[in-house]
C-alpha atoms as a PDB file:
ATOM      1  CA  UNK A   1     -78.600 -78.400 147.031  1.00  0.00           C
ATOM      2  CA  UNK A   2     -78.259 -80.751 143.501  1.00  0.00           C
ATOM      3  CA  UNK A   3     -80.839 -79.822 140.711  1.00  0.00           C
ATOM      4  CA  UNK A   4     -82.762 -81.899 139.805  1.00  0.00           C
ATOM      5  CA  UNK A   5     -81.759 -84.051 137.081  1.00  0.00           C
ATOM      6  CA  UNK A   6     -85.263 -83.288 134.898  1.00  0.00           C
ATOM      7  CA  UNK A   7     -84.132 -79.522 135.146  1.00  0.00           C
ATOM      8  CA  UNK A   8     -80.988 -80.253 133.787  1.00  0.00           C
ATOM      9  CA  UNK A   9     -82.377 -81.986 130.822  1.00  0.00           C
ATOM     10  CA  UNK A  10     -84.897 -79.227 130.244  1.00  0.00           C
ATOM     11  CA  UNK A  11     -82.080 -76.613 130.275  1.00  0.00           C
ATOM     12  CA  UNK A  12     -80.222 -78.928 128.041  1.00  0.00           C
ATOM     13  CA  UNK A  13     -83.400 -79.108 125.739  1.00  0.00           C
ATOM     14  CA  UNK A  14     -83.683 -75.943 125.697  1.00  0.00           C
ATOM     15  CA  UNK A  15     -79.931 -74.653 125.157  1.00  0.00           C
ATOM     16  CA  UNK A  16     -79.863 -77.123 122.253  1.00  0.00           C
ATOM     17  CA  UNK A  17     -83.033 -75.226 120.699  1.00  0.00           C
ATOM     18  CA  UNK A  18     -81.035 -71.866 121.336  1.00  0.00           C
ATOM     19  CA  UNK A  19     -78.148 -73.332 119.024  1.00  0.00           C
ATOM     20  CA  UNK A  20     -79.977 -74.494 116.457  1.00  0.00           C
ATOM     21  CA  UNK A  21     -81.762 -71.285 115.653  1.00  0.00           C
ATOM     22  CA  UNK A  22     -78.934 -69.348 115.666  1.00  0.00           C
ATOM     23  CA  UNK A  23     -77.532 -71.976 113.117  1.00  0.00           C
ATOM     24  CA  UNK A  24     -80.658 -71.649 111.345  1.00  0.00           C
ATOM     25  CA  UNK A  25     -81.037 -67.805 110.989  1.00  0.00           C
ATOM     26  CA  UNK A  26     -77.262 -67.750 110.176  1.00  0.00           C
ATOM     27  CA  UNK A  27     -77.457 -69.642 107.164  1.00  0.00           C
ATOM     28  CA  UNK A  28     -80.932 -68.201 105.863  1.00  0.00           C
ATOM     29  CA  UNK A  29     -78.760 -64.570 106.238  1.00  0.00           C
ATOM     30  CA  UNK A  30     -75.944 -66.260 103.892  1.00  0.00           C
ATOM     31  CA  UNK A  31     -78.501 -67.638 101.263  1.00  0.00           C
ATOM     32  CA  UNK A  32     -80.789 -64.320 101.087  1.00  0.00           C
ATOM     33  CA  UNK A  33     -78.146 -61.660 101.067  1.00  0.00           C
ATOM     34  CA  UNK A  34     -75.573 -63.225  98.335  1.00  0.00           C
ATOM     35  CA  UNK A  35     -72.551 -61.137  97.354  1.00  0.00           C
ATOM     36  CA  UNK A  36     -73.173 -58.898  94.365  1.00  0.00           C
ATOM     37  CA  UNK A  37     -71.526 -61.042  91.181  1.00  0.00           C
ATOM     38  CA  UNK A  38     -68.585 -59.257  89.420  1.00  0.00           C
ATOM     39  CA  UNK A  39     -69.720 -57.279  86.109  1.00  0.00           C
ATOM     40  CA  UNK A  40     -68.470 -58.462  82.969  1.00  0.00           C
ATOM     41  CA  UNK A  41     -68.635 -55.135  81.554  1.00  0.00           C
ATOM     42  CA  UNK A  42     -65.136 -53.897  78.889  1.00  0.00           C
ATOM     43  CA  UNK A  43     -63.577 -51.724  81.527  1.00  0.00           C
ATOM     44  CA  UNK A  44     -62.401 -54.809  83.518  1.00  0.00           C
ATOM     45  CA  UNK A  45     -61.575 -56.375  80.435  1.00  0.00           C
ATOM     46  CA  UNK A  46     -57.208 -57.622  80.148  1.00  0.00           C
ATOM     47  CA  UNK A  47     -55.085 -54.894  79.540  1.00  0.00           C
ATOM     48  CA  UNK A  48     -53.785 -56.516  76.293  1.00  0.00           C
ATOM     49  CA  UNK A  49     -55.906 -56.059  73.630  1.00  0.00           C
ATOM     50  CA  UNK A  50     -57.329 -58.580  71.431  1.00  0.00           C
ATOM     51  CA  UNK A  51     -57.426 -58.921  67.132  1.00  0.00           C
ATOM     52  CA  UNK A  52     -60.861 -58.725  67.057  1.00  0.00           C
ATOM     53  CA  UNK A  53     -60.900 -55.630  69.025  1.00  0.00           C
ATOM     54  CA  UNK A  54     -59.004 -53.115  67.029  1.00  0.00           C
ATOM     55  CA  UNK A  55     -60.246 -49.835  65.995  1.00  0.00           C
ATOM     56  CA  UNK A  56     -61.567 -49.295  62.426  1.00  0.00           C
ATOM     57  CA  UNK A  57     -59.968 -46.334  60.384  1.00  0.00           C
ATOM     58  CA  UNK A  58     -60.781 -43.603  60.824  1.00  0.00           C
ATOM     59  CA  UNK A  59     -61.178 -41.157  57.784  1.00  0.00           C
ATOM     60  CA  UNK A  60     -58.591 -38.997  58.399  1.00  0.00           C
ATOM     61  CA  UNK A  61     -56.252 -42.528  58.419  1.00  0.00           C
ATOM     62  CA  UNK A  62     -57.184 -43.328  55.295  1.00  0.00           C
ATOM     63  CA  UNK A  63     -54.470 -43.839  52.443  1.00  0.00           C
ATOM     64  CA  UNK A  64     -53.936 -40.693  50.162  1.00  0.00           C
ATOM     65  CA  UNK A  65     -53.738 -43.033  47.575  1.00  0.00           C
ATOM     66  CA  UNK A  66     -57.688 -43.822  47.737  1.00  0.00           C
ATOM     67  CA  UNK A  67     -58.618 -40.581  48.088  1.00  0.00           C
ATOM     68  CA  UNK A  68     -56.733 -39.507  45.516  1.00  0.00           C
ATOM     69  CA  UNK A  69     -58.037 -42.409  42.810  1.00  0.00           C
ATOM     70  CA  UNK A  70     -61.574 -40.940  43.637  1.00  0.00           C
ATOM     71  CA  UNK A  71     -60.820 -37.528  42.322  1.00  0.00           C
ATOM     72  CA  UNK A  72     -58.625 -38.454  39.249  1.00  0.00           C
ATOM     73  CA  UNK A  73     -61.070 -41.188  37.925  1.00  0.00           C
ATOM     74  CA  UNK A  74     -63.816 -38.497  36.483  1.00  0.00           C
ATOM     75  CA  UNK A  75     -60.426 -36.602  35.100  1.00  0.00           C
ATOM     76  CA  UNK A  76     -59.164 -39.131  32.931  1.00  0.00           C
ATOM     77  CA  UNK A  77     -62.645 -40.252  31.852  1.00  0.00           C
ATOM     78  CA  UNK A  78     -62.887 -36.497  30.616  1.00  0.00           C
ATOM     79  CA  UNK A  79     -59.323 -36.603  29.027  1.00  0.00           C
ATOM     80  CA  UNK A  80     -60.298 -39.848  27.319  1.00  0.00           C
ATOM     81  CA  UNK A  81     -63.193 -38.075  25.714  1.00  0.00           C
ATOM     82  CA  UNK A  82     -61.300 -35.659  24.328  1.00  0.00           C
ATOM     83  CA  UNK A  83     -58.416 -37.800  22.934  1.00  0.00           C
ATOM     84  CA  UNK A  84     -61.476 -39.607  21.017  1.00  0.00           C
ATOM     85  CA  UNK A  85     -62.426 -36.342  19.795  1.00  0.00           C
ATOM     86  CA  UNK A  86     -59.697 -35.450  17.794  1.00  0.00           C
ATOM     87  CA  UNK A  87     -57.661 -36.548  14.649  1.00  0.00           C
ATOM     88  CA  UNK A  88     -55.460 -39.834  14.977  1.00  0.00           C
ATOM     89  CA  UNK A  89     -52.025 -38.883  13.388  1.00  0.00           C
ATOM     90  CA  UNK A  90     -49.254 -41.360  12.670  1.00  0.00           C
ATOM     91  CA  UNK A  91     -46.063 -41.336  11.040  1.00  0.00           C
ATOM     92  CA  UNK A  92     -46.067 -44.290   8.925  1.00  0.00           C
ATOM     93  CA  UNK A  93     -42.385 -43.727   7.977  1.00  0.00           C
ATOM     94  CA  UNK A  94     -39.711 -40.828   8.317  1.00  0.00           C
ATOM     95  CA  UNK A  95     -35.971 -40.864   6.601  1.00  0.00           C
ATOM     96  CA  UNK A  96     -33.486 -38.087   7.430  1.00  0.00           C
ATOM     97  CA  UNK A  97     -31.340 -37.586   4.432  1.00  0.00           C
ATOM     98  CA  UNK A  98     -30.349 -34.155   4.959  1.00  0.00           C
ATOM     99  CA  UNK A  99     -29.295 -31.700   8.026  1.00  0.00           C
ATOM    100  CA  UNK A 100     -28.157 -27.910   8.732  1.00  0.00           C
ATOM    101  CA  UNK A 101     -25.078 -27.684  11.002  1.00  0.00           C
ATOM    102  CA  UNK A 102     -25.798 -25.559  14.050  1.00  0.00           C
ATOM    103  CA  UNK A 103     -23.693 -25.701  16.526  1.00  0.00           C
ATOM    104  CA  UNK A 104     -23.919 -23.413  19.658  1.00  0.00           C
ATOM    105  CA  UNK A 105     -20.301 -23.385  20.042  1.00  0.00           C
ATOM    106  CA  UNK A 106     -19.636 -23.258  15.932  1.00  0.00           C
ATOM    107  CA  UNK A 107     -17.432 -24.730  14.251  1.00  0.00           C
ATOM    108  CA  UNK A 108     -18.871 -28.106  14.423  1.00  0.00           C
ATOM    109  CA  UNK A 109     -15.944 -31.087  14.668  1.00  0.00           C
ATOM    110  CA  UNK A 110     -16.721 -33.895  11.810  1.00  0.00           C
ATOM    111  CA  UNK A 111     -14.773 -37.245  13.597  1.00  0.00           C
ATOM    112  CA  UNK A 112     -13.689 -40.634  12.074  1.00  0.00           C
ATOM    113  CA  UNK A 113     -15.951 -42.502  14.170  1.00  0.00           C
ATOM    114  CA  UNK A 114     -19.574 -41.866  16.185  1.00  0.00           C
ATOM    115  CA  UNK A 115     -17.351 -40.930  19.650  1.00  0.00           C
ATOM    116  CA  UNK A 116     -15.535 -37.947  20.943  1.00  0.00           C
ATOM    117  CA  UNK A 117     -12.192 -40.329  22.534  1.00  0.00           C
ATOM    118  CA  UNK A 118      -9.064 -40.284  20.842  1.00  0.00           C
ATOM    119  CA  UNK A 119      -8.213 -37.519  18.374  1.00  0.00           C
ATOM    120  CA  UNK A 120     -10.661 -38.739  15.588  1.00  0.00           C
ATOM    121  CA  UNK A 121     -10.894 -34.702  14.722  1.00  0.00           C
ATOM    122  CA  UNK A 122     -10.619 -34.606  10.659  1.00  0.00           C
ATOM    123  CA  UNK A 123     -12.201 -31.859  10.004  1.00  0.00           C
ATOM    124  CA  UNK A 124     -14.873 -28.386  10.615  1.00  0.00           C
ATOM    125  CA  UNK A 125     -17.713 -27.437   9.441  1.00  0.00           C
ATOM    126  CA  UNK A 126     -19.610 -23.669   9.814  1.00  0.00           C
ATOM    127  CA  UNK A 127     -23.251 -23.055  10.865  1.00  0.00           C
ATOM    128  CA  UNK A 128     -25.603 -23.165   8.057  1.00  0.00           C
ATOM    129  CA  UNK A 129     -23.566 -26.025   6.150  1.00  0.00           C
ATOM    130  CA  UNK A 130     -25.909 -28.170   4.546  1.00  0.00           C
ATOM    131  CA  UNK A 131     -24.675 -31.976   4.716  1.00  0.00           C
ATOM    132  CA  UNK A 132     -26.148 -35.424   3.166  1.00  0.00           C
ATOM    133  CA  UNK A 133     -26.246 -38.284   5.859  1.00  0.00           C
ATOM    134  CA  UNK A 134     -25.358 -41.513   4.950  1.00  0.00           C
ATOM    135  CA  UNK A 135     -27.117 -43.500   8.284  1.00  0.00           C
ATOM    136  CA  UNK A 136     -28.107 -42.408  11.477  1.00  0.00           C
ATOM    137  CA  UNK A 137     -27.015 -44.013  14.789  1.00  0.00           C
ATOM    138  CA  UNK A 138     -27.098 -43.493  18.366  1.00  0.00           C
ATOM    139  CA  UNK A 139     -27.114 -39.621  18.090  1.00  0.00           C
ATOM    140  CA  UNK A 140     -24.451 -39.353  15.541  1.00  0.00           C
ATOM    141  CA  UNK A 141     -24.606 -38.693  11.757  1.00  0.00           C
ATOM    142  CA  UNK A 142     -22.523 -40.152   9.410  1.00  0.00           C
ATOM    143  CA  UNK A 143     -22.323 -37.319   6.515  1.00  0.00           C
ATOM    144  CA  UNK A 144     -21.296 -37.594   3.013  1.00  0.00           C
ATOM    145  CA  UNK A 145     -20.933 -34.306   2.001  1.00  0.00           C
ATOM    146  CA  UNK A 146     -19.729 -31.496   2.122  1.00  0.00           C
ATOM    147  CA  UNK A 147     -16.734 -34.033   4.507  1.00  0.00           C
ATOM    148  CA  UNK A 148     -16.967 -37.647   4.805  1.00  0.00           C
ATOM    149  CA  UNK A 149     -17.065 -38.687   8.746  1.00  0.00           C
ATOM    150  CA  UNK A 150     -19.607 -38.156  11.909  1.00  0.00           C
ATOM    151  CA  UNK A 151     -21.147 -35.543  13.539  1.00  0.00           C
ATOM    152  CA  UNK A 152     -23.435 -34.745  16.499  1.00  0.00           C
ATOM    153  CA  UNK A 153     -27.231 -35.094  15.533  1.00  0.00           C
ATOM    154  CA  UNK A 154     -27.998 -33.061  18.606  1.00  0.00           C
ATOM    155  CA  UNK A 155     -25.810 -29.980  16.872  1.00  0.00           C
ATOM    156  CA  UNK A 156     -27.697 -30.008  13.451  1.00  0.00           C
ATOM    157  CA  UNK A 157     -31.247 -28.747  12.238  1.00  0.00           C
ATOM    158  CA  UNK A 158     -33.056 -31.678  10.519  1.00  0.00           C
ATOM    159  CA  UNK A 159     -36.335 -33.532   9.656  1.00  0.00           C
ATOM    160  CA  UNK A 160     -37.796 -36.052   7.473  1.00  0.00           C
ATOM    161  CA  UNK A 161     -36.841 -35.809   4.167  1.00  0.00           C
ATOM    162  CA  UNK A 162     -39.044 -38.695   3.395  1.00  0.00           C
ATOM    163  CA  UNK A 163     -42.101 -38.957   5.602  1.00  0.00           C
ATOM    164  CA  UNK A 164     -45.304 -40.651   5.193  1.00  0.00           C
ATOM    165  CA  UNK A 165     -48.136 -40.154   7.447  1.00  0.00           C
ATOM    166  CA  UNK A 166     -51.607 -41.211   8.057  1.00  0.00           C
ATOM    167  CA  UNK A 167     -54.869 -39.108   9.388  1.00  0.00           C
ATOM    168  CA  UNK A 168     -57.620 -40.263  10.995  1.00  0.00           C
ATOM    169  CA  UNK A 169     -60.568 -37.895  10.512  1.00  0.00           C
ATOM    170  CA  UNK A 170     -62.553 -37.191  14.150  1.00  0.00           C
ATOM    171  CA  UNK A 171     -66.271 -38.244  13.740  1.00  0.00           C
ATOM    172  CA  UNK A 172     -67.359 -34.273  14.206  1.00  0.00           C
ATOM    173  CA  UNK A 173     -64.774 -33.434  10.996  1.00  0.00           C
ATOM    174  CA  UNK A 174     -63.133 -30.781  12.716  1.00  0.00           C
ATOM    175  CA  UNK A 175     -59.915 -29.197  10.350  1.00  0.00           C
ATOM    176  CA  UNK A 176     -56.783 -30.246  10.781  1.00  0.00           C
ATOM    177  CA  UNK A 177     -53.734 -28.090  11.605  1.00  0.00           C
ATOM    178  CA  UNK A 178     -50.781 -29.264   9.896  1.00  0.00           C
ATOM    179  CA  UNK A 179     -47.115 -27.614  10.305  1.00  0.00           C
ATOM    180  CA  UNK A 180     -43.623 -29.122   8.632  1.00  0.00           C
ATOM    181  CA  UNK A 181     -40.614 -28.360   7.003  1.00  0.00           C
ATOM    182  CA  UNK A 182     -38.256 -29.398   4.570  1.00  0.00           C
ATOM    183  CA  UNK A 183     -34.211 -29.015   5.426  1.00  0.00           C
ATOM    184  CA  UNK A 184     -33.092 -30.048   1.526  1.00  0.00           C
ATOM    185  CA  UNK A 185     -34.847 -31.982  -0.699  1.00  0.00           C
ATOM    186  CA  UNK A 186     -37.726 -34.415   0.100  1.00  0.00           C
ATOM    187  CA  UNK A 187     -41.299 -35.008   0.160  1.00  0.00           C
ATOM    188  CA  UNK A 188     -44.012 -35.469   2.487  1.00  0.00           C
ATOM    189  CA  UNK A 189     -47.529 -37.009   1.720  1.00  0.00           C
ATOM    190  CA  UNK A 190     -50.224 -37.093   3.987  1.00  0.00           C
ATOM    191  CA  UNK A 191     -53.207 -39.973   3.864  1.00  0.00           C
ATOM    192  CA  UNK A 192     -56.594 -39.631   4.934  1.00  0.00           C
ATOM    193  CA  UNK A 193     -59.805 -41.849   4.382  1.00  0.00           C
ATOM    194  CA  UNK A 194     -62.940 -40.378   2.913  1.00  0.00           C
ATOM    195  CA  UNK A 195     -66.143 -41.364   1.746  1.00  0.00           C
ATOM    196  CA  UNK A 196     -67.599 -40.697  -1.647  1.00  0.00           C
ATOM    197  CA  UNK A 197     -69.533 -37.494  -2.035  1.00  0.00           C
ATOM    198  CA  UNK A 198     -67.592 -36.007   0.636  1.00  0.00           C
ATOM    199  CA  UNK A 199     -66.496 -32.111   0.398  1.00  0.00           C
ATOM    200  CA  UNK A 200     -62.402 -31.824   1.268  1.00  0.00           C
ATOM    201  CA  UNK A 201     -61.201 -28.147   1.602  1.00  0.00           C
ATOM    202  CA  UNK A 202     -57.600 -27.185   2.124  1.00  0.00           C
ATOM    203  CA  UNK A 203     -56.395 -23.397   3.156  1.00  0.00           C
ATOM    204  CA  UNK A 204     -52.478 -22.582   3.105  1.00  0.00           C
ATOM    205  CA  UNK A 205     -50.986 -20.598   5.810  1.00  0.00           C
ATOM    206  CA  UNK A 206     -47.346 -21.051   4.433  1.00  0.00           C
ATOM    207  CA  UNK A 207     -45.050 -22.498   1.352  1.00  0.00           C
ATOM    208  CA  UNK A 208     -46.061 -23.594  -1.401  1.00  0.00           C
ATOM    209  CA  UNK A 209     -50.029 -24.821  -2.048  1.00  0.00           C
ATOM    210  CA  UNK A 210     -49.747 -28.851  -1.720  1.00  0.00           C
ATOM    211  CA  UNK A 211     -50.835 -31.794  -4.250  1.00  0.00           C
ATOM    212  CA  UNK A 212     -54.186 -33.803  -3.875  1.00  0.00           C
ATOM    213  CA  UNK A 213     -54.433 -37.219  -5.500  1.00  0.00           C
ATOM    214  CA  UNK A 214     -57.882 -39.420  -5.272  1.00  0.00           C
ATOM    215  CA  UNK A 215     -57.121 -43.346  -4.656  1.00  0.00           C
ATOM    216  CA  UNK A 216     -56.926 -44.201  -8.451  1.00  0.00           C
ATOM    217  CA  UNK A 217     -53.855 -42.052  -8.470  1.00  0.00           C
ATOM    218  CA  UNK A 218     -55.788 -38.854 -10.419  1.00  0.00           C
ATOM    219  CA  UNK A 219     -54.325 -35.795  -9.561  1.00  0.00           C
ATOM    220  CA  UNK A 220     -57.217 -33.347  -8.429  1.00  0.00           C
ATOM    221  CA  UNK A 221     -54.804 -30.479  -7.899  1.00  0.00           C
ATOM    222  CA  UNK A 222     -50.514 -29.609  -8.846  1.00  0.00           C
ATOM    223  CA  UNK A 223     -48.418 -27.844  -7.797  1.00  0.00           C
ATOM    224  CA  UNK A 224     -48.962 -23.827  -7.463  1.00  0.00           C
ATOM    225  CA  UNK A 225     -45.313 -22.730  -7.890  1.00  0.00           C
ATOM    226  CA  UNK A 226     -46.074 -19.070  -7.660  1.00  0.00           C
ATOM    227  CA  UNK A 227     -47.900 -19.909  -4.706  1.00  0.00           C
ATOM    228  CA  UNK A 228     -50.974 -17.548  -5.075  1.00  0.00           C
ATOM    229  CA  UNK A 229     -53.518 -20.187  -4.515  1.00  0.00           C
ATOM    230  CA  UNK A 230     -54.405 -19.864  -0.586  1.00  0.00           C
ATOM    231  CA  UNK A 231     -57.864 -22.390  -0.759  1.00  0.00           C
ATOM    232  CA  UNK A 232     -59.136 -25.114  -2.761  1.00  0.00           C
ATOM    233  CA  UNK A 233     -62.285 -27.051  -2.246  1.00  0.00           C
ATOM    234  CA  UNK A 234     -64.013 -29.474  -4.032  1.00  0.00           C
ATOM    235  CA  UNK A 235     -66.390 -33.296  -3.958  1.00  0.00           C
ATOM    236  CA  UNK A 236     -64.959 -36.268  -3.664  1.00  0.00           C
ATOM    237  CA  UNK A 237     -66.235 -38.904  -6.358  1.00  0.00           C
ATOM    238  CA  UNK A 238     -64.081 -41.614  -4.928  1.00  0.00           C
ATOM    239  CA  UNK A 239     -64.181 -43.923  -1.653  1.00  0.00           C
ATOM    240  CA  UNK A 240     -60.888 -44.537  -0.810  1.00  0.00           C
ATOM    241  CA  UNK A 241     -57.465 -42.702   0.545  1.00  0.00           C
ATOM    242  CA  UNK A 242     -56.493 -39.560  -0.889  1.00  0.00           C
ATOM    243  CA  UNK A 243     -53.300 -37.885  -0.258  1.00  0.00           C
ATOM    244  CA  UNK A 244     -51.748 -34.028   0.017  1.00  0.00           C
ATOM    245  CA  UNK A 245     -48.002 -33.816  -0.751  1.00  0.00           C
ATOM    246  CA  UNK A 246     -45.809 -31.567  -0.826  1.00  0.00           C
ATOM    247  CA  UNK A 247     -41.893 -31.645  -2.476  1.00  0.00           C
ATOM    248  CA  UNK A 248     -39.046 -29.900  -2.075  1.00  0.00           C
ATOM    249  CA  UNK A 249     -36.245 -29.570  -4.520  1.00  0.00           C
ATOM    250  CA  UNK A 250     -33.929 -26.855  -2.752  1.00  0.00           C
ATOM    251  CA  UNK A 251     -32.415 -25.964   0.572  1.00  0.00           C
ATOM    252  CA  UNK A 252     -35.870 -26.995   1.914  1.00  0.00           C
ATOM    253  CA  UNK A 253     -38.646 -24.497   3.620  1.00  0.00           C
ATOM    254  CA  UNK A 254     -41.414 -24.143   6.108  1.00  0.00           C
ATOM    255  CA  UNK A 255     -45.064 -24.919   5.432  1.00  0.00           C
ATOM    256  CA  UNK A 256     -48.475 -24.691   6.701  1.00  0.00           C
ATOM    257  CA  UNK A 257     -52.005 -25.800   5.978  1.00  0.00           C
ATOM    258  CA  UNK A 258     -55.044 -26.825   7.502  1.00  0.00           C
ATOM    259  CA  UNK A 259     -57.534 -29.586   5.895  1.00  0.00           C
ATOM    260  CA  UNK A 260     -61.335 -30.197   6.775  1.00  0.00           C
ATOM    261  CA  UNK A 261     -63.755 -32.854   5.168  1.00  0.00           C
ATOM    262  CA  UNK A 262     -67.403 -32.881   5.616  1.00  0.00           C
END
């Protein structure tokens, strides 16, 4: 027996209807239940790492050389302080005219010319020679006396002869410690700036008491040759620079003071 041909077209109807739902709920299941999206988060960042992305310093990386500034700046403030505390002393001039041989391997070779090659050897000299220098170059002294020639500078005792040097007085007029000495004859004068009505006082440790002369050349004080003087103190009626000098007229000698103006 055939169906009939309206039962076939109802099925039909209705298997169409089936398929179309199914196609319906099938994509309304792909729209409402989306994959989850990737996370952007740094851990699935690339492997190789960007500029922008490097690590700070930490403080244990940083350069002694900072660390170091930070602690030395407050020292040398403190150092400066002090250096501004204290007397400015220059040597305005110094000429060494004189010089004891001592040698450490005596006796001391005097040479034709200011180097050891060659046998320039023309003549010796003991420890304790005194000698008179003619110029002074490159570590070697040409002498006049007691031999005419050159000798080490490094194997003699010697100092100025002739010095000149200035003092600057510290704004809280503290004394001032000064220690010399004389190998032969010379003489050293020291220079200092006052202000009228000021007080200068001088005590002697060693040698001979020194000179003082005011700015107009006036000699305040000569020279103590039997050395019993061991202060002096007096005012100062003149603005200017005075001077202390001492002389020596001998084999030379060791001195000693200490000055103070208030």
């Amino acid at each position: 027996m055939k169906p009939n041909a309206s039962v076939l077209a109802v099925a039909g109807a209705i298997s169409l209807a089936a398929l179309a739902g199914l196609t319906v709920a099938c994509s309304q299941s792909s729209v409402t239940e989306p994959p989850e999206p990737i996370s952007a988060s740094p851990l699935t960042a690339p492997a190789s790492p960007s500029p922008s992305l490097s690590p700070s310093p930490s403080p244990a990386s940083t350069p002694k050389t900072m660390i170091q500034k930070q602690t030395t700046e407050p020292a040398n403030q403190t150092a400066s302080d002090n250096r501004t505390s204290a007397a400015n002393r220059t040597v305005e001039s110094c000429v060494v005219k004189m010089a004891l041989v001592n040698d450490p391997e005596p006796p001391l070779n005097v040479r034709s010319a200011p180097t050891t090659e060659g046998d320039n050897v023309v003549g010796q000299l003991k420890n304790g020679t005194l000698v008179t220098i003619a110029s002074d170059q490159n570590g070697w002294l040409q002498i006049k006396t007691p031999l005419k020639g050159w000798i080490s500078k490094r194997q003699t005792t010697n100092s100025c002869n002739e010095k000149v040097e200035r003092i600057s007085l510290s704004d809280a007029n503290d004394p001032v410690q000064v220690a010399d000495r004389f190998v032969g004859t010379g003489s050293h004068r020291y220079i200092f700036p006052v202000e009228q009505g000021q007080t200068l006082t001088i005590n002697r440790d060693r040698g001979p008491f020194p000179m003082i002369t005011a700015p107009d050349g006036t000699m305040l004080l000569g020279h103590e040759k039997d050395d019993r003087r061991s202060t002096w103190s007096g005012p100062l009626t003149q603005t200017g620079d005075y001077a202390i000098e001492l002389e020596s007229n001998f084999k030379g000698y060791r001195y000693a003071f200490s000055m103070e103006v208030k």
